[in-house]
PDB file of N, CA and C in Angstrom:
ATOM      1  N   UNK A   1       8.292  -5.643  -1.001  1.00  0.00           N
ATOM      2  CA  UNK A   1       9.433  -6.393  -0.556  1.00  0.00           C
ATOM      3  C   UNK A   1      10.576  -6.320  -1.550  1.00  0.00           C
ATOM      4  N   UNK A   2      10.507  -6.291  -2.849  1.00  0.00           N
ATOM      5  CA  UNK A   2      11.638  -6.186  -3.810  1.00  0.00           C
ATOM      6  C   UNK A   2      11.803  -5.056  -3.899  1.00  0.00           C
ATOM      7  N   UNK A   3      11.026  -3.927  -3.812  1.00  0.00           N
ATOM      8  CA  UNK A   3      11.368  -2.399  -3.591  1.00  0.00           C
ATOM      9  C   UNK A   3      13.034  -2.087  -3.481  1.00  0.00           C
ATOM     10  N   UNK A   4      13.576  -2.876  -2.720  1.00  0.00           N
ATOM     11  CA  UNK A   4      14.946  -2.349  -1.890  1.00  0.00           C
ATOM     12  C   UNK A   4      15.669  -3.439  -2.361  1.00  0.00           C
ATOM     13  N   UNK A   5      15.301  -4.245  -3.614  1.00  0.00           N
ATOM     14  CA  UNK A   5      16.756  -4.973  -4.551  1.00  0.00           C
ATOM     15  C   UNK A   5      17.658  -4.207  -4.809  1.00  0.00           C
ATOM     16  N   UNK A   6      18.611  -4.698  -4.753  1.00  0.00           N
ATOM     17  CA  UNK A   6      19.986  -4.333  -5.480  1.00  0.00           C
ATOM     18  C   UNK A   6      20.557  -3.095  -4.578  1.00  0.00           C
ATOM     19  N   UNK A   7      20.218  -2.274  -3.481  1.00  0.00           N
ATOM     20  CA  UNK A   7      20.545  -1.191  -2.777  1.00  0.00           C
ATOM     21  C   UNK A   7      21.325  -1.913  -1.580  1.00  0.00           C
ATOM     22  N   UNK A   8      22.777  -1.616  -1.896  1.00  0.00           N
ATOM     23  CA  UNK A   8      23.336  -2.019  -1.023  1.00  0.00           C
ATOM     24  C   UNK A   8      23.155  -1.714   0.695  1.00  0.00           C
ATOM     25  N   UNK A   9      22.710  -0.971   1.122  1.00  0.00           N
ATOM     26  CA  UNK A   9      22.237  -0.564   1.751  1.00  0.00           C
ATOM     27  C   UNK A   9      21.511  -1.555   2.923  1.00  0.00           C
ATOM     28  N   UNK A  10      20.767  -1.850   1.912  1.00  0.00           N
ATOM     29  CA  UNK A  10      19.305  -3.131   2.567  1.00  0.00           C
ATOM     30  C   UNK A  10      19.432  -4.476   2.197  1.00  0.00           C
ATOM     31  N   UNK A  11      19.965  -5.216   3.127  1.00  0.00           N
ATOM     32  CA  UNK A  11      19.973  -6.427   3.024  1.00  0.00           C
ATOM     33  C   UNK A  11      19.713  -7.542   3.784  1.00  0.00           C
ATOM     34  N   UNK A  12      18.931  -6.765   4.453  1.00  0.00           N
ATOM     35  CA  UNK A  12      18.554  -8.239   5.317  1.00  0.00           C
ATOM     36  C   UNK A  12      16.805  -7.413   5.762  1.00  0.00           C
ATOM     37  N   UNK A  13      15.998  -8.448   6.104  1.00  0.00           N
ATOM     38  CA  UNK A  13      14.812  -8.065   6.474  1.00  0.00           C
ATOM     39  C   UNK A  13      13.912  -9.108   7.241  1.00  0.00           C
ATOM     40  N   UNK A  14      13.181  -8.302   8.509  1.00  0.00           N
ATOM     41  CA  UNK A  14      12.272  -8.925   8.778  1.00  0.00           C
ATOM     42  C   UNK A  14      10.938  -8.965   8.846  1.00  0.00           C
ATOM     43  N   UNK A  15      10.228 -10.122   8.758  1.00  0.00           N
ATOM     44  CA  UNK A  15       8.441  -9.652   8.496  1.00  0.00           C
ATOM     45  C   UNK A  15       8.040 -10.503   9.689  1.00  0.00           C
ATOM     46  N   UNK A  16       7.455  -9.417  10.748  1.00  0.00           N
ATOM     47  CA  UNK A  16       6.385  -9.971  11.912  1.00  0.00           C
ATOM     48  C   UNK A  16       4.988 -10.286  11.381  1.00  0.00           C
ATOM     49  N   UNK A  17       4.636 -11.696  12.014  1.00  0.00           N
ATOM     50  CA  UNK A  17       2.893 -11.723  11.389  1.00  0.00           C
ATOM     51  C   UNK A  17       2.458 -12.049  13.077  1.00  0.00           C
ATOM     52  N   UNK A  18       1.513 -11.437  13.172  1.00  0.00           N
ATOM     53  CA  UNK A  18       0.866 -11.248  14.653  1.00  0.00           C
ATOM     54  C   UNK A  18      -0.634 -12.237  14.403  1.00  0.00           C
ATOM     55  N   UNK A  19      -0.807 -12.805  15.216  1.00  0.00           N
ATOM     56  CA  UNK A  19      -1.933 -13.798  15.200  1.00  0.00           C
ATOM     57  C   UNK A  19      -2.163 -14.160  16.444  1.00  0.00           C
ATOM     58  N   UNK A  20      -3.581 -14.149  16.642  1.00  0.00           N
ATOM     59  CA  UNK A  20      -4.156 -14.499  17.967  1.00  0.00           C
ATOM     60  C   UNK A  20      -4.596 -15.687  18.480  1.00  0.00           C
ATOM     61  N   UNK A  21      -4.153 -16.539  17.285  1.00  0.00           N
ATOM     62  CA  UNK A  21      -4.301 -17.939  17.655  1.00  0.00           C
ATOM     63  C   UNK A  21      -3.252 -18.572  16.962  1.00  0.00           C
ATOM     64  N   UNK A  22      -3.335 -20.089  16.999  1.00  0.00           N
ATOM     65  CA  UNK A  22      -1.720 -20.473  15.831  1.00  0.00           C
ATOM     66  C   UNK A  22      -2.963 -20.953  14.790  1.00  0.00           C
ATOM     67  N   UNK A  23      -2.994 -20.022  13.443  1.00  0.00           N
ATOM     68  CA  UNK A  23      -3.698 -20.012  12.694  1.00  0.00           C
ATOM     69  C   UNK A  23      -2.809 -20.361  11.267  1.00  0.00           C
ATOM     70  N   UNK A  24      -1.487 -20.263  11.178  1.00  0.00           N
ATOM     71  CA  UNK A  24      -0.416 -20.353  10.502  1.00  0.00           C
ATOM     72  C   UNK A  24       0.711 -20.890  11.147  1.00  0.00           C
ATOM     73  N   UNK A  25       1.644 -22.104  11.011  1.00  0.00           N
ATOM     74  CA  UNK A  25       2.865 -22.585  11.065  1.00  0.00           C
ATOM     75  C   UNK A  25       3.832 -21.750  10.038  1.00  0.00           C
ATOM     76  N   UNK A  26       5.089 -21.871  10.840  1.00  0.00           N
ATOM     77  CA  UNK A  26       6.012 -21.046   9.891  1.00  0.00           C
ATOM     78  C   UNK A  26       6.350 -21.695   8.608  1.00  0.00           C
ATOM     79  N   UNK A  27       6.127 -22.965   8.391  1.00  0.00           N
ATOM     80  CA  UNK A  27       6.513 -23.765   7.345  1.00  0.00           C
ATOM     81  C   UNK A  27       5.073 -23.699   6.063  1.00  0.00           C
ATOM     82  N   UNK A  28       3.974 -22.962   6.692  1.00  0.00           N
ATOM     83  CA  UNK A  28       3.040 -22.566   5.827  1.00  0.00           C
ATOM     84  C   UNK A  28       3.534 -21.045   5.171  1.00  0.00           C
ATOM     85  N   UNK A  29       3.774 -20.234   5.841  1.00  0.00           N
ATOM     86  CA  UNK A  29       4.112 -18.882   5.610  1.00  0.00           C
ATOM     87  C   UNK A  29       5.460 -19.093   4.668  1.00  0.00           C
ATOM     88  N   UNK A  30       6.622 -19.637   5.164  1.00  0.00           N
ATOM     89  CA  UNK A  30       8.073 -19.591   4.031  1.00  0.00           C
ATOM     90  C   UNK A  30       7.046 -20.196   2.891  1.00  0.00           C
ATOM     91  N   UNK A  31       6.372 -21.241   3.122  1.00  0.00           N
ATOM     92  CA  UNK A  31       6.016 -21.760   1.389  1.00  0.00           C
ATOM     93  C   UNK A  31       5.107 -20.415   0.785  1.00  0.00           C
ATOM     94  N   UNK A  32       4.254 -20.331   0.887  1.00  0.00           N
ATOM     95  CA  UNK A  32       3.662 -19.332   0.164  1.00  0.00           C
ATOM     96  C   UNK A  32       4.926 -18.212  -0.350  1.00  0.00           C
ATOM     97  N   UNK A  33       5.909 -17.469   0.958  1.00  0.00           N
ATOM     98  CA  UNK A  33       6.632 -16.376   0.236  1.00  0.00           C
ATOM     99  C   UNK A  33       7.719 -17.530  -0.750  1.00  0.00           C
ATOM    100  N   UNK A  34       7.969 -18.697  -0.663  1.00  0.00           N
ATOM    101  CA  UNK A  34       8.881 -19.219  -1.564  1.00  0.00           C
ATOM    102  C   UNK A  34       7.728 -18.822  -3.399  1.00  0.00           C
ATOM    103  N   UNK A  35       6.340 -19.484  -2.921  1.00  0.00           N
ATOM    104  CA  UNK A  35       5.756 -19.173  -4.406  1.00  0.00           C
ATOM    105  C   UNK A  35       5.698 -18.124  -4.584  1.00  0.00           C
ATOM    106  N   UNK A  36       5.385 -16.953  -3.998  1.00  0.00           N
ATOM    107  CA  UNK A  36       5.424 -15.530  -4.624  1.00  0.00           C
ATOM    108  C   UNK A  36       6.677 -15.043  -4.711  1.00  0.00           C
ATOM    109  N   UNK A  37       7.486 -16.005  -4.698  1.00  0.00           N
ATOM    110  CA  UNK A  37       9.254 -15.013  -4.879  1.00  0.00           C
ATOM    111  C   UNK A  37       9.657 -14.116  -3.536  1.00  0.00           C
ATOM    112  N   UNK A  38       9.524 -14.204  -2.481  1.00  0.00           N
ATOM    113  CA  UNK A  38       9.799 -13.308  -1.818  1.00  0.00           C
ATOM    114  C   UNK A  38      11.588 -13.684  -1.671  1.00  0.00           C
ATOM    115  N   UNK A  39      12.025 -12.807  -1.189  1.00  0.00           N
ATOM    116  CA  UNK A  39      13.664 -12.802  -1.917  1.00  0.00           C
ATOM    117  C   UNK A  39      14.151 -13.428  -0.699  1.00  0.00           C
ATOM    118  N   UNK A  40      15.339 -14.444  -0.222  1.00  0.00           N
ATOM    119  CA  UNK A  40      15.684 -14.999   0.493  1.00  0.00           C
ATOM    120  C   UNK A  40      15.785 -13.997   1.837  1.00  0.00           C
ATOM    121  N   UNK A  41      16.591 -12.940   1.665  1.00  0.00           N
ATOM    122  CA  UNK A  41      17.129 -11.891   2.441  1.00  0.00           C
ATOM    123  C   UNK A  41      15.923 -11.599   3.525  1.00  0.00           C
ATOM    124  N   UNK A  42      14.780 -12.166   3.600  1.00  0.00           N
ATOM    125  CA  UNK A  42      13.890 -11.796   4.569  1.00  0.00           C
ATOM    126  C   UNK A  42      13.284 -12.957   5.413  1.00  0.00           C
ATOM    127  N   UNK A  43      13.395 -12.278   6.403  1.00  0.00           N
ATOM    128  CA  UNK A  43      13.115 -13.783   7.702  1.00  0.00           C
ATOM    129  C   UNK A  43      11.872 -13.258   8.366  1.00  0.00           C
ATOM    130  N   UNK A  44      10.924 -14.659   9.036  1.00  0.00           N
ATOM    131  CA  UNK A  44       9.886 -14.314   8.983  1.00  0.00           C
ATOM    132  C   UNK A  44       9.850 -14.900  10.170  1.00  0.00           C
ATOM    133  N   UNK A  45       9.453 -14.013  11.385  1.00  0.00           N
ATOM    134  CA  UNK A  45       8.584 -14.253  12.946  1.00  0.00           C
ATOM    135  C   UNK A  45       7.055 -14.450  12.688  1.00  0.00           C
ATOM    136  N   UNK A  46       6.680 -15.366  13.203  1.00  0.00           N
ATOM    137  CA  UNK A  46       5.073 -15.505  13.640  1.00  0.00           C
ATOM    138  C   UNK A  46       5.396 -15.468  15.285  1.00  0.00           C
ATOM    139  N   UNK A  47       4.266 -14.522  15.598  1.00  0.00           N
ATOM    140  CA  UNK A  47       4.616 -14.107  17.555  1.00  0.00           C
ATOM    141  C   UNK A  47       2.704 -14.808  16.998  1.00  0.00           C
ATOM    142  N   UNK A  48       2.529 -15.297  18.330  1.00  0.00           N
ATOM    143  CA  UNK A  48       1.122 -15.727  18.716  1.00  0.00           C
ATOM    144  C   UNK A  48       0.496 -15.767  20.587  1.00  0.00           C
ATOM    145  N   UNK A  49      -0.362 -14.614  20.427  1.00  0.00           N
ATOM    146  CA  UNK A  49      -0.595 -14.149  21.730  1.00  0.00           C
ATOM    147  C   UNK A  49      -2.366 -13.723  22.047  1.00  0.00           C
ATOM    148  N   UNK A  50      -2.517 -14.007  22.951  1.00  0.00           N
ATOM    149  CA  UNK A  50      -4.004 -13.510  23.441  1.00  0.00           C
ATOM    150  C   UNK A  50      -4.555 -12.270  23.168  1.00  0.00           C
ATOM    151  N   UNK A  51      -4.163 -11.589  21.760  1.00  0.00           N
ATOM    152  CA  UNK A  51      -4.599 -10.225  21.496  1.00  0.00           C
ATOM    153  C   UNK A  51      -6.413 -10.028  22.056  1.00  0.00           C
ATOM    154  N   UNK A  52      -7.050  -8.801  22.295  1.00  0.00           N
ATOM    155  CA  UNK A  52      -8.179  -8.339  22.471  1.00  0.00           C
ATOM    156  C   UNK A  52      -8.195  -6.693  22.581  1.00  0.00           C
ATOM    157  N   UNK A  53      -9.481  -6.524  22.654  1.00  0.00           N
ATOM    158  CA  UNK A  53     -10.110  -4.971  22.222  1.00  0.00           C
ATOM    159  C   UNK A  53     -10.567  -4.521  23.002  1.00  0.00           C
ATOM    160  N   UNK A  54     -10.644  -3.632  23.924  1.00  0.00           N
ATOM    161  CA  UNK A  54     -11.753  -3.291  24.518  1.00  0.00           C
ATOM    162  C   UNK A  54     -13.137  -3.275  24.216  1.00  0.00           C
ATOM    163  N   UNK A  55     -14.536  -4.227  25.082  1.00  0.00           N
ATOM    164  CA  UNK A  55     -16.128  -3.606  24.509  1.00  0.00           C
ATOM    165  C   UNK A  55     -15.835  -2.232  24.222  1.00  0.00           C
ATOM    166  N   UNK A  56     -16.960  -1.934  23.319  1.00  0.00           N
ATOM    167  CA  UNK A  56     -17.109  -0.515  22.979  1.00  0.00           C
ATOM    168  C   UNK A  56     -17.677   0.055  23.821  1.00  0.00           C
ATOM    169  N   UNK A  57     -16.723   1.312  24.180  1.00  0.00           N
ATOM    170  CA  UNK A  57     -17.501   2.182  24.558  1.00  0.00           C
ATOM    171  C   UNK A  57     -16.565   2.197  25.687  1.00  0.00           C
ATOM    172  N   UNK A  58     -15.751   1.419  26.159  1.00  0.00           N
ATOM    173  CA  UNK A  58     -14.832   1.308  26.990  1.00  0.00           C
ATOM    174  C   UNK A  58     -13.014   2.227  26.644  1.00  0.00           C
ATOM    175  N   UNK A  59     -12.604   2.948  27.398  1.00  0.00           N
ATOM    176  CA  UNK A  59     -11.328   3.227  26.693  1.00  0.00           C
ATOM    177  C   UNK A  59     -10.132   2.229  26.852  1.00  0.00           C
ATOM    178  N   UNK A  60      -9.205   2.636  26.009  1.00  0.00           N
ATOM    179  CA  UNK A  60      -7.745   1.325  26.208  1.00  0.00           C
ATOM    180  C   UNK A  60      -7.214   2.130  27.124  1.00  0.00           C
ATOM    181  N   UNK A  61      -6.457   1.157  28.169  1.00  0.00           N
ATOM    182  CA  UNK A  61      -5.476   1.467  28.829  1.00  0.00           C
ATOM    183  C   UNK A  61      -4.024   1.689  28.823  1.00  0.00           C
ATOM    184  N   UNK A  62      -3.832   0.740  27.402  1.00  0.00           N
ATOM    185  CA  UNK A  62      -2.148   1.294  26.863  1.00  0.00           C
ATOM    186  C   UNK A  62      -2.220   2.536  26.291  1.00  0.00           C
ATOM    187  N   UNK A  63      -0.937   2.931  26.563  1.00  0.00           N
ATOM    188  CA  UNK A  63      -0.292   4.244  25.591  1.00  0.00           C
ATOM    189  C   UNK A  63      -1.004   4.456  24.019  1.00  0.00           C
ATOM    190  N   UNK A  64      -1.206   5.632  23.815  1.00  0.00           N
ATOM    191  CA  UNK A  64      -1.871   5.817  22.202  1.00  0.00           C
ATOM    192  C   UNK A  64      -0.390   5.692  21.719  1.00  0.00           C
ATOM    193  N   UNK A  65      -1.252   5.646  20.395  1.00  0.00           N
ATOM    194  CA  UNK A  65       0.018   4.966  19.164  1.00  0.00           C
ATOM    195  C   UNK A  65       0.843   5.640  19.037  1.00  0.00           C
ATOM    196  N   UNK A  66       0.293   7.239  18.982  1.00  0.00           N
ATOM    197  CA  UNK A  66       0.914   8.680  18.875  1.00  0.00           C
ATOM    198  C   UNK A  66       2.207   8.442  19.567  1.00  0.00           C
ATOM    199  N   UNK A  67       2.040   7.985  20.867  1.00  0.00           N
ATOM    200  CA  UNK A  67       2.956   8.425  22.217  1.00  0.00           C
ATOM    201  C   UNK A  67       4.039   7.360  21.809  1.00  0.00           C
ATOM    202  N   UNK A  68       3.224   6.118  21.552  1.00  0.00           N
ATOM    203  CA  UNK A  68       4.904   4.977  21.198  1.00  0.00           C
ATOM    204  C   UNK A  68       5.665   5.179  19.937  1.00  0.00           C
ATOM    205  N   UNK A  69       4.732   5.745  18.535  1.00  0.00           N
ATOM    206  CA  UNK A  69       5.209   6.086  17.519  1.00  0.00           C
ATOM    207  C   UNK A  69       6.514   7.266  17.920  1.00  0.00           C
ATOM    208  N   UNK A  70       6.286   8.174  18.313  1.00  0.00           N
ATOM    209  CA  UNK A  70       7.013   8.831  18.560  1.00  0.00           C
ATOM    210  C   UNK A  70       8.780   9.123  19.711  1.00  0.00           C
ATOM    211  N   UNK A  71       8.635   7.492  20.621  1.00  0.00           N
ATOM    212  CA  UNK A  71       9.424   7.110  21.313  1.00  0.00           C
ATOM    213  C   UNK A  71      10.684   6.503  20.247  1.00  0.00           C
ATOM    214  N   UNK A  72      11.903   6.669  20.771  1.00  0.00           N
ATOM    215  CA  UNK A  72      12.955   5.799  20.067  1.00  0.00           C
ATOM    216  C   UNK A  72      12.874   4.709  20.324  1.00  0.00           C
ATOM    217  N   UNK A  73      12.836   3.845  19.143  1.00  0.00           N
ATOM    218  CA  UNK A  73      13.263   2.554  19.327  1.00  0.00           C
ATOM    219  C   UNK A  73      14.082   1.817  19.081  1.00  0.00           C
ATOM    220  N   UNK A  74      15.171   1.173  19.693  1.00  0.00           N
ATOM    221  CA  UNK A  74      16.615   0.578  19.880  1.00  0.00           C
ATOM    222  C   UNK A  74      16.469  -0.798  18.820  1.00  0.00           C
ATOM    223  N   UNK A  75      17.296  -0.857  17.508  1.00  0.00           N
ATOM    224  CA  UNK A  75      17.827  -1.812  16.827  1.00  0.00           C
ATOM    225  C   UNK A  75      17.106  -1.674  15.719  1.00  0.00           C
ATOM    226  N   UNK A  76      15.377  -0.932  15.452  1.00  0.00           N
ATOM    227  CA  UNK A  76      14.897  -0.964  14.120  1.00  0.00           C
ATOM    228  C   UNK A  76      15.616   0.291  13.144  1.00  0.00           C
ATOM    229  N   UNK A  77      15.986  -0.486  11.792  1.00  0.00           N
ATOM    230  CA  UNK A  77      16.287   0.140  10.942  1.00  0.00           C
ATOM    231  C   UNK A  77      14.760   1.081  10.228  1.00  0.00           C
ATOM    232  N   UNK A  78      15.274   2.447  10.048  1.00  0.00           N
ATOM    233  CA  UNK A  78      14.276   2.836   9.130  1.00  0.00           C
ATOM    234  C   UNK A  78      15.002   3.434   7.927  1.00  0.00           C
ATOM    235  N   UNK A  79      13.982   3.947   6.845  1.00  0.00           N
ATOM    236  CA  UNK A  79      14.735   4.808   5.732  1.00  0.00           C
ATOM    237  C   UNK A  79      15.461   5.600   6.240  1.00  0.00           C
ATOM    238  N   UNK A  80      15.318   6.414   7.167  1.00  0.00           N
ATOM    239  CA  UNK A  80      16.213   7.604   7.345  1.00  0.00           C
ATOM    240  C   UNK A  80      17.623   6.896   8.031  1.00  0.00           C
ATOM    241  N   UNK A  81      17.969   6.055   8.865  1.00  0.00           N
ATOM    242  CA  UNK A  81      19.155   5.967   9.650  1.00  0.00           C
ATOM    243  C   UNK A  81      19.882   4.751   8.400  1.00  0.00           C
ATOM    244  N   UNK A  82      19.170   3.271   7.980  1.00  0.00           N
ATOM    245  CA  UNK A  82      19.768   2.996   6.804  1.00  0.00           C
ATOM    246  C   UNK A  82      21.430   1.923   7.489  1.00  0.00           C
ATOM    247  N   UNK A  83      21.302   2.282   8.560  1.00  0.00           N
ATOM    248  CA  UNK A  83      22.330   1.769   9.349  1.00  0.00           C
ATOM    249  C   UNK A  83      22.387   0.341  10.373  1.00  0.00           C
TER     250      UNK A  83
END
């Protein structure tokens, strides 16, 4: 997370935490990054949803990772665009 101090560049950030139950309040999560220093500039989503797996032995029915990794996606910043 401090990686990208001082680079004008990067200044704002967000951290998704995915949880399948409400196992964390957001007012638990800011305190902890307040004790480890996490730098103001980063805002923090907790999404909480009915995640599951397929039994084994069963295949998934969503798209492989391959196929979405490789789709554009509208508004995320990465290293390369920086924009």
């Amino acid at each position: 997370m401090k990686g990208y101090a001082g680079d004008p560049a990067w200044t704002s950030f967000t951290a998704v935490i995915y949880q399948t139950g409400a196992f964390l309040r957001l007012d638990q999560v800011q305190a902890e990054a307040k004790k480890v220093g996490v730098p103001m500039a980063w805002k923090t989503l907790i999404v909480t949803g009915a995640g599951s797996r397929p039994p084994r032995g069963e295949k998934e029915t969503r798209p492989s990772a391959t196929k979405a990794a490789s789709e554009p996606r509208i508004g995320v910043k990465t290293a390369a665009t920086k924009a």
